[in-house]
PDB file of N, CA and C in Angstrom:
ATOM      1  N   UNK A   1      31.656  65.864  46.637  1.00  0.00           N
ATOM      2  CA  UNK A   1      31.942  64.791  47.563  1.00  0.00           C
ATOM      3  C   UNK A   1      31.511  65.237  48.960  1.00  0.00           C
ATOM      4  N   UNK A   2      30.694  63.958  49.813  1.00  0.00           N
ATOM      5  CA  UNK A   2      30.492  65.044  51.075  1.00  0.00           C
ATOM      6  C   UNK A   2      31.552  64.681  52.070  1.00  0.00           C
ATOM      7  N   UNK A   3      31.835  65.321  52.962  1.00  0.00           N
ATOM      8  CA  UNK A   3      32.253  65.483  54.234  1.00  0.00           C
ATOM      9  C   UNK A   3      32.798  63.768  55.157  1.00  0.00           C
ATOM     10  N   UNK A   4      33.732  63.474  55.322  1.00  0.00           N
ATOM     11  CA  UNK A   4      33.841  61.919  55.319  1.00  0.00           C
ATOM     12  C   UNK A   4      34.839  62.273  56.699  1.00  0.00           C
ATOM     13  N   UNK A   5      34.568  61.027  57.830  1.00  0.00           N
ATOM     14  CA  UNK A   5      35.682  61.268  59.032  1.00  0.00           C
ATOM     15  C   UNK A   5      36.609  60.013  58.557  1.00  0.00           C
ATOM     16  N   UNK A   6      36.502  59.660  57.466  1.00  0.00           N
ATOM     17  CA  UNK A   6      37.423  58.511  57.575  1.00  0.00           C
ATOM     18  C   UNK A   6      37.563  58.553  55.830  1.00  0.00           C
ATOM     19  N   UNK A   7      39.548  58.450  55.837  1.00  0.00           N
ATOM     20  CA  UNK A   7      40.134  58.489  54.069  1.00  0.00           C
ATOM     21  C   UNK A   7      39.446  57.623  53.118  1.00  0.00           C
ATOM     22  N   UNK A   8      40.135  58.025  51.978  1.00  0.00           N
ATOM     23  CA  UNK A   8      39.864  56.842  50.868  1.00  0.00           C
ATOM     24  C   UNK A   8      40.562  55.494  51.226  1.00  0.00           C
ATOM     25  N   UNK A   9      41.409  55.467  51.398  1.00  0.00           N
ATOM     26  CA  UNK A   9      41.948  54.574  51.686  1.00  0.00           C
ATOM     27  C   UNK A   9      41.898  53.827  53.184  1.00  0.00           C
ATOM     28  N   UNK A  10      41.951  54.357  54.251  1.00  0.00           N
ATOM     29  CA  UNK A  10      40.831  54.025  55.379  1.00  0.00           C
ATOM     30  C   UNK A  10      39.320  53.027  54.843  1.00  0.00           C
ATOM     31  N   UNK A  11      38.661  53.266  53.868  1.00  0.00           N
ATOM     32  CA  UNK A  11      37.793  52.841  53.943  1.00  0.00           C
ATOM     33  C   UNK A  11      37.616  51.785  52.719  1.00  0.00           C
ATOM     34  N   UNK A  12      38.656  51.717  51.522  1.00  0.00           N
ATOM     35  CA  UNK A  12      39.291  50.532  50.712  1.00  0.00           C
ATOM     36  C   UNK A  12      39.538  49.770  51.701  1.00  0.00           C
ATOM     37  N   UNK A  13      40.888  49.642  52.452  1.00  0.00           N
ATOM     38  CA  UNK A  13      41.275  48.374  53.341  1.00  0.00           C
ATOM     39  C   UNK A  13      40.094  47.967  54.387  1.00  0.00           C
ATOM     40  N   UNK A  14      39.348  48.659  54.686  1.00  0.00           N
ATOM     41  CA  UNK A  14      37.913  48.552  55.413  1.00  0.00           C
ATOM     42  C   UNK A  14      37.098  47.382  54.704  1.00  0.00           C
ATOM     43  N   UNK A  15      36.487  47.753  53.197  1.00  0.00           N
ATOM     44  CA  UNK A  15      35.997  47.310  52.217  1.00  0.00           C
ATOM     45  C   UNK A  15      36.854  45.844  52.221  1.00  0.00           C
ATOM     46  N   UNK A  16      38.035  45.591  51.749  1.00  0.00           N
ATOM     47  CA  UNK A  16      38.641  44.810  51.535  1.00  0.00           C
ATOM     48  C   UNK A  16      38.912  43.782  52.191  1.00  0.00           C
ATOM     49  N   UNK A  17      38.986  44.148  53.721  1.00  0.00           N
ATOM     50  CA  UNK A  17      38.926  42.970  54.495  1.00  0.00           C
ATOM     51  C   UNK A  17      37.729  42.673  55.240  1.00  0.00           C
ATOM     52  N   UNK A  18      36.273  43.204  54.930  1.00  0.00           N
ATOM     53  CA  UNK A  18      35.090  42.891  55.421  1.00  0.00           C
ATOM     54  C   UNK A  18      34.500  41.867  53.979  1.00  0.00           C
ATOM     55  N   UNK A  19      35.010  41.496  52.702  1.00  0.00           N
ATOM     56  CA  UNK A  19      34.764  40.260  52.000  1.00  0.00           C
ATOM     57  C   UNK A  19      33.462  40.699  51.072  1.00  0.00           C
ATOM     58  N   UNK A  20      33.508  41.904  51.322  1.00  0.00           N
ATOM     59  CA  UNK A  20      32.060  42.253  50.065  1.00  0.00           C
ATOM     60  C   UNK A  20      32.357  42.878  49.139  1.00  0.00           C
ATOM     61  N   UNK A  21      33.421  42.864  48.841  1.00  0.00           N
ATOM     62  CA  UNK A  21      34.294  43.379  47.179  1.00  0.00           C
ATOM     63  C   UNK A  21      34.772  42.176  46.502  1.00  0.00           C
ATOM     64  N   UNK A  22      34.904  41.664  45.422  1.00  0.00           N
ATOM     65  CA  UNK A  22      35.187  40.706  44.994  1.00  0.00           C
ATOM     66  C   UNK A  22      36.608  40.839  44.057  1.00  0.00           C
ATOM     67  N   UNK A  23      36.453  42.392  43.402  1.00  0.00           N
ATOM     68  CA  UNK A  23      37.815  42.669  42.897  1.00  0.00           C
ATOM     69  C   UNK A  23      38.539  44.372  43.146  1.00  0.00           C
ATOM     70  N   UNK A  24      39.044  44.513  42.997  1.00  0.00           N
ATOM     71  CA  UNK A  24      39.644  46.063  43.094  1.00  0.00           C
ATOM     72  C   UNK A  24      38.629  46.697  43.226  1.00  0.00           C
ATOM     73  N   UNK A  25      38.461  46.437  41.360  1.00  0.00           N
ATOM     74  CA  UNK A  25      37.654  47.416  40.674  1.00  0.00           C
ATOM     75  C   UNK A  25      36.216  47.127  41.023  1.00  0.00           C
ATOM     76  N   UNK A  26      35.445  46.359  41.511  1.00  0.00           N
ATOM     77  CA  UNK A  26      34.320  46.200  42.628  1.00  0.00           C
ATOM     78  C   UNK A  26      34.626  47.203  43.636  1.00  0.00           C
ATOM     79  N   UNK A  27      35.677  47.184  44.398  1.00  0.00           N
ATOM     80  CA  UNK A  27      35.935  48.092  45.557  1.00  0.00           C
ATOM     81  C   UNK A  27      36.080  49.840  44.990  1.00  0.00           C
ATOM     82  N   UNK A  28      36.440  49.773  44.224  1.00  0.00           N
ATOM     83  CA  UNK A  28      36.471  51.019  43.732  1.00  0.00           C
ATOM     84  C   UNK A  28      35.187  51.668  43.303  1.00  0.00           C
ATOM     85  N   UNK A  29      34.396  50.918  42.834  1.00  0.00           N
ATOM     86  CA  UNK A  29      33.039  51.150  42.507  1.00  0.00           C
ATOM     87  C   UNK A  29      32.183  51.583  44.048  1.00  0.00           C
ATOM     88  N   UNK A  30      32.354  51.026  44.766  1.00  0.00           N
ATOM     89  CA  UNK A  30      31.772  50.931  46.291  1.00  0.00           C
ATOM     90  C   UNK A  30      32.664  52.521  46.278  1.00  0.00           C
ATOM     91  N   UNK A  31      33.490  52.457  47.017  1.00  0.00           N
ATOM     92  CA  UNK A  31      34.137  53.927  47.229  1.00  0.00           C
ATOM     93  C   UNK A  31      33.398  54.576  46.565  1.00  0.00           C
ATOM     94  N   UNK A  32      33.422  54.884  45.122  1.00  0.00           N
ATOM     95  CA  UNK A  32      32.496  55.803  44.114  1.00  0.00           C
ATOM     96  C   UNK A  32      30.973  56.217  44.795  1.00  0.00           C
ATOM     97  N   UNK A  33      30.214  55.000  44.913  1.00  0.00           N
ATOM     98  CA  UNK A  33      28.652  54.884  45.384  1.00  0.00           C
ATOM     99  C   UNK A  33      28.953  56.051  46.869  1.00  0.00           C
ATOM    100  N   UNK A  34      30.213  55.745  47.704  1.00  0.00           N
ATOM    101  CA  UNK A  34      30.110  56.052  48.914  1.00  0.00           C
ATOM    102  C   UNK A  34      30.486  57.709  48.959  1.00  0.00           C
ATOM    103  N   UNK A  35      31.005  58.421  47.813  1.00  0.00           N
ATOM    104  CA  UNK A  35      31.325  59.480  47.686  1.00  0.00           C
ATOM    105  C   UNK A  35      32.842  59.588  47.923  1.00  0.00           C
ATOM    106  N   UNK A  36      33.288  58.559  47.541  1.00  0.00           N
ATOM    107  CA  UNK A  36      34.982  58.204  48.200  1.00  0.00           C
ATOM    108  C   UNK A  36      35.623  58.714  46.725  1.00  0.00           C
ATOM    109  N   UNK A  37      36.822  59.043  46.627  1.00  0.00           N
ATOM    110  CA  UNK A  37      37.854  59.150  45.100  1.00  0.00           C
ATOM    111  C   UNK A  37      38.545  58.080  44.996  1.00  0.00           C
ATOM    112  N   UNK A  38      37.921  57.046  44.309  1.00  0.00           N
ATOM    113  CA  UNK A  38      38.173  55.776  43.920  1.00  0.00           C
ATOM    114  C   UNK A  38      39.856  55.843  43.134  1.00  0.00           C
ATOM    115  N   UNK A  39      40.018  56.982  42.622  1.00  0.00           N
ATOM    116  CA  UNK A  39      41.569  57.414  41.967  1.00  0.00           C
ATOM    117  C   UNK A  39      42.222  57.017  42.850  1.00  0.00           C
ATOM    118  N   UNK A  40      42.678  57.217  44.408  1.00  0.00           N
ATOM    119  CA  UNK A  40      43.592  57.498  45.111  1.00  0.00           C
ATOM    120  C   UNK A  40      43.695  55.733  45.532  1.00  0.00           C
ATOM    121  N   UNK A  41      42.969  54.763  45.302  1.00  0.00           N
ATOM    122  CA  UNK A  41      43.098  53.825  45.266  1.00  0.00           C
ATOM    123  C   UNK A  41      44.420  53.288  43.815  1.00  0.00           C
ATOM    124  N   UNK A  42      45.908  53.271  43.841  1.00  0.00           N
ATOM    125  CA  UNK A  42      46.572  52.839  42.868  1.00  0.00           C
ATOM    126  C   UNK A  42      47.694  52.641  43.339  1.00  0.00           C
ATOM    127  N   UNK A  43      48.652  52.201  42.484  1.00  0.00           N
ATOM    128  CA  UNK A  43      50.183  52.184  42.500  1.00  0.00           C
ATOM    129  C   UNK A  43      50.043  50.185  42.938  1.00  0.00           C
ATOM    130  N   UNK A  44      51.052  49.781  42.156  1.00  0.00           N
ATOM    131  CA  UNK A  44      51.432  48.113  42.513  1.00  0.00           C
ATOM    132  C   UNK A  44      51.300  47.534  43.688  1.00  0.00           C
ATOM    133  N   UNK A  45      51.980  48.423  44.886  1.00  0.00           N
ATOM    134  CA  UNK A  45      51.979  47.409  46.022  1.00  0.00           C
ATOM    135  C   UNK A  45      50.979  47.814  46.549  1.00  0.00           C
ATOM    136  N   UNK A  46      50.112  48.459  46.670  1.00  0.00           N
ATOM    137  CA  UNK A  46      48.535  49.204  47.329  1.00  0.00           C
ATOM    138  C   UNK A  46      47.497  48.480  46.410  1.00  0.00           C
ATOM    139  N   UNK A  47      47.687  48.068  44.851  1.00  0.00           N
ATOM    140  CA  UNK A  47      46.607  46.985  44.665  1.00  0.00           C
ATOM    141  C   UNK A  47      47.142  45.594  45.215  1.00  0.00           C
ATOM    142  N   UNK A  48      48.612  44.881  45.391  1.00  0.00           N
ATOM    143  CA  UNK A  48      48.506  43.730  45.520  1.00  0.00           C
ATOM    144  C   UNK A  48      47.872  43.506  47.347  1.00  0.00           C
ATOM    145  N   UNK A  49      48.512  44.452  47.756  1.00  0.00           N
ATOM    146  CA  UNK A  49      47.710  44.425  49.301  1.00  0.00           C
ATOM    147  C   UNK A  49      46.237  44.479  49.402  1.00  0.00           C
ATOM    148  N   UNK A  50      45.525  45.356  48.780  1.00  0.00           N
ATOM    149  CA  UNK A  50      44.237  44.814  48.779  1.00  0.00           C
ATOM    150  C   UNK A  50      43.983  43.527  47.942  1.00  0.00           C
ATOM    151  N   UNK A  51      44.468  43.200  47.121  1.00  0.00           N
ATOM    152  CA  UNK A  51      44.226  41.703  46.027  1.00  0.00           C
ATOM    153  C   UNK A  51      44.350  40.857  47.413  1.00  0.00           C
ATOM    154  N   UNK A  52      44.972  41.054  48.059  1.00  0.00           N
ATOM    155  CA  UNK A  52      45.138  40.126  49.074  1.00  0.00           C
ATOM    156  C   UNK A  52      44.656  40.045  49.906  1.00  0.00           C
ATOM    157  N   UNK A  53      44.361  41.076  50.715  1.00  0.00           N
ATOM    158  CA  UNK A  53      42.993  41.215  51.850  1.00  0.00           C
ATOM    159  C   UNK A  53      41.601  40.939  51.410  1.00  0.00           C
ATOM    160  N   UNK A  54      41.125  41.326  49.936  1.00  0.00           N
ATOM    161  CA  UNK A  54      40.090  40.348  49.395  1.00  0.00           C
ATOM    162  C   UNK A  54      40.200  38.971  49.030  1.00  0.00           C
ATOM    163  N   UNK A  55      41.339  38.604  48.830  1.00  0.00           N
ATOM    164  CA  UNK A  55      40.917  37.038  48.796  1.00  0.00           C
ATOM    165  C   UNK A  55      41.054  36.637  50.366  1.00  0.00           C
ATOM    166  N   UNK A  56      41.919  36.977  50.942  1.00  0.00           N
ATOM    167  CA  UNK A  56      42.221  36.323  52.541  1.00  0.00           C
ATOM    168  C   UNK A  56      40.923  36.635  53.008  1.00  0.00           C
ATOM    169  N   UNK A  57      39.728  37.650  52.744  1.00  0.00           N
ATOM    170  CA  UNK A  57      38.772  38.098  53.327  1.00  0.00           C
ATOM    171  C   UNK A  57      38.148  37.055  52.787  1.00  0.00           C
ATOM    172  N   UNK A  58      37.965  36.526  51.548  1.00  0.00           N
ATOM    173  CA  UNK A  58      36.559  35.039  50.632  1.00  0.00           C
ATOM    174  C   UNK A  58      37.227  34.172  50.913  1.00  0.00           C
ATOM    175  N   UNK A  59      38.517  33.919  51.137  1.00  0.00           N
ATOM    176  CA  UNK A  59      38.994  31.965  50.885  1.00  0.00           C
ATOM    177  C   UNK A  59      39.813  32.464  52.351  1.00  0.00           C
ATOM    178  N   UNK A  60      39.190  32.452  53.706  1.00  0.00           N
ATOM    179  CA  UNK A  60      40.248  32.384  54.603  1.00  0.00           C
ATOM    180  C   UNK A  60      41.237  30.999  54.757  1.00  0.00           C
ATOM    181  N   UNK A  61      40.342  30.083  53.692  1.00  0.00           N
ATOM    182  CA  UNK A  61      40.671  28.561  53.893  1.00  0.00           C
ATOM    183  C   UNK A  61      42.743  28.998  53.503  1.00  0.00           C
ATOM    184  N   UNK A  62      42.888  29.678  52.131  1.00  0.00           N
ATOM    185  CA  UNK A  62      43.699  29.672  51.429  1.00  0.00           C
ATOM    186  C   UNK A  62      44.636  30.670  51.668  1.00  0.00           C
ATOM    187  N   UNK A  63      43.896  31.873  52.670  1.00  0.00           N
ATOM    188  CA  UNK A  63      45.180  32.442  52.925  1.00  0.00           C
ATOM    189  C   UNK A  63      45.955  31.670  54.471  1.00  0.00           C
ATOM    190  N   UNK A  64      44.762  31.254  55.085  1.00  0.00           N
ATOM    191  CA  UNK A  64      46.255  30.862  56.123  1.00  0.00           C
ATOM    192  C   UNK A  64      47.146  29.501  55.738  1.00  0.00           C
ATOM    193  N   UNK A  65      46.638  28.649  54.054  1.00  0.00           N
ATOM    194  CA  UNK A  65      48.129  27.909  53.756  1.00  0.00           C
ATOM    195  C   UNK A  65      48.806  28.490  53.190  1.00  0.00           C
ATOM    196  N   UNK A  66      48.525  29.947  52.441  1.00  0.00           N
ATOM    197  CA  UNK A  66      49.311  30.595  52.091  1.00  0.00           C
ATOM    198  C   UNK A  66      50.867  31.441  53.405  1.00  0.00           C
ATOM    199  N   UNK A  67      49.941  31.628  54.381  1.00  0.00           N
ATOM    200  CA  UNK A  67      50.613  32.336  55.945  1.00  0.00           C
ATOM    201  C   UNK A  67      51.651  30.877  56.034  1.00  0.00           C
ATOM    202  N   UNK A  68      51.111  29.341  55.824  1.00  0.00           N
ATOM    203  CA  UNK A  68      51.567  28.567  56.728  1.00  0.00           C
ATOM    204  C   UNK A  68      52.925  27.878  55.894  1.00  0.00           C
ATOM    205  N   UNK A  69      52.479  28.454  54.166  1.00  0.00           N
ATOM    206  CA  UNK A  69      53.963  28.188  53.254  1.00  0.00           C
ATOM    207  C   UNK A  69      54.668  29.496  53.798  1.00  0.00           C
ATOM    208  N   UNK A  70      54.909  30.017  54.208  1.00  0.00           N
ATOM    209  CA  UNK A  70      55.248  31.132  53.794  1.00  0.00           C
ATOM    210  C   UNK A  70      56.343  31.402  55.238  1.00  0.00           C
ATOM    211  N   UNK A  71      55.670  31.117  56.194  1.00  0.00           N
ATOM    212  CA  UNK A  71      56.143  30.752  57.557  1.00  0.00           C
ATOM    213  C   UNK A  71      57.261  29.400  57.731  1.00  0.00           C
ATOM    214  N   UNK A  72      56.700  28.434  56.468  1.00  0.00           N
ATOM    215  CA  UNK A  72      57.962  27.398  56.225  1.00  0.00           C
ATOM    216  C   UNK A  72      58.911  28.412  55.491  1.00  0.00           C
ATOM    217  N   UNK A  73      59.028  28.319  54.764  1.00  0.00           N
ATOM    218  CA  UNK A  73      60.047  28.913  53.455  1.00  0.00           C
ATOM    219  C   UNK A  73      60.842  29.932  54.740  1.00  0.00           C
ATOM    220  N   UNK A  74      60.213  30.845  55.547  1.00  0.00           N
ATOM    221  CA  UNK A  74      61.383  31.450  56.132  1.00  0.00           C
ATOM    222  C   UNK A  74      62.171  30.757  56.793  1.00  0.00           C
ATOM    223  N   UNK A  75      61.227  29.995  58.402  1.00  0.00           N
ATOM    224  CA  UNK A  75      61.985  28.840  58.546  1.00  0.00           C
ATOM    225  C   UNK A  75      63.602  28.000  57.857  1.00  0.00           C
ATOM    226  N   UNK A  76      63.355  27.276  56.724  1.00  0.00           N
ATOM    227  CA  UNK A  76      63.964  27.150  55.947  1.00  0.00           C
ATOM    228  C   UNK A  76      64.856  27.721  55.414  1.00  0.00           C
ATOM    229  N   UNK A  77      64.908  29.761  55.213  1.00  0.00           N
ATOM    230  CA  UNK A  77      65.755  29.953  54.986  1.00  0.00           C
ATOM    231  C   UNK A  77      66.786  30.516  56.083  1.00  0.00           C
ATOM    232  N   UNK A  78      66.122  30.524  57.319  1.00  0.00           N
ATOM    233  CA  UNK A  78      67.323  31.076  58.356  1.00  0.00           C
ATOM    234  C   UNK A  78      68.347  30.088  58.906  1.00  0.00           C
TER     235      UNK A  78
END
């Protein structure tokens, strides 16, 4: 692996919210190409956060009604 100023993970959420990964495992592949350890990319809430910064990154349409339910429902519950 060579010499990198910036983590694996530094450069997943990088990947993820610049919209040129389409799934994880796309992004993980990129890391790989880049000399990154695509491994250290895991655990539940570290894929749903990127699942989410790639779609909010392709459908910005859908994440901000997702932001704008979501902003009701608290509303609502305080």
């Amino acid at each position: 692996m060579s010499q990198q100023t910036q983590s694996t993970l530094e450069r997943a959420f990088e990947l993820a919210s610049a919209g040129g990964c389409r799934t994880v495992t796309e992004l993980r592949l990129t890391l790989r190409s880049e000399g990154f350890d695509p491994d250290q990319v895991t655990g539940p809430l570290l894929l749903r956060q990127l699942n989410g910064m790639i779609e909010a990154a392709r459908f910005p349409e859908r994440a901000a009604e997702k932001q704008a339910a979501r902003k009701a429902s608290q509303r609502r519950n305080e």
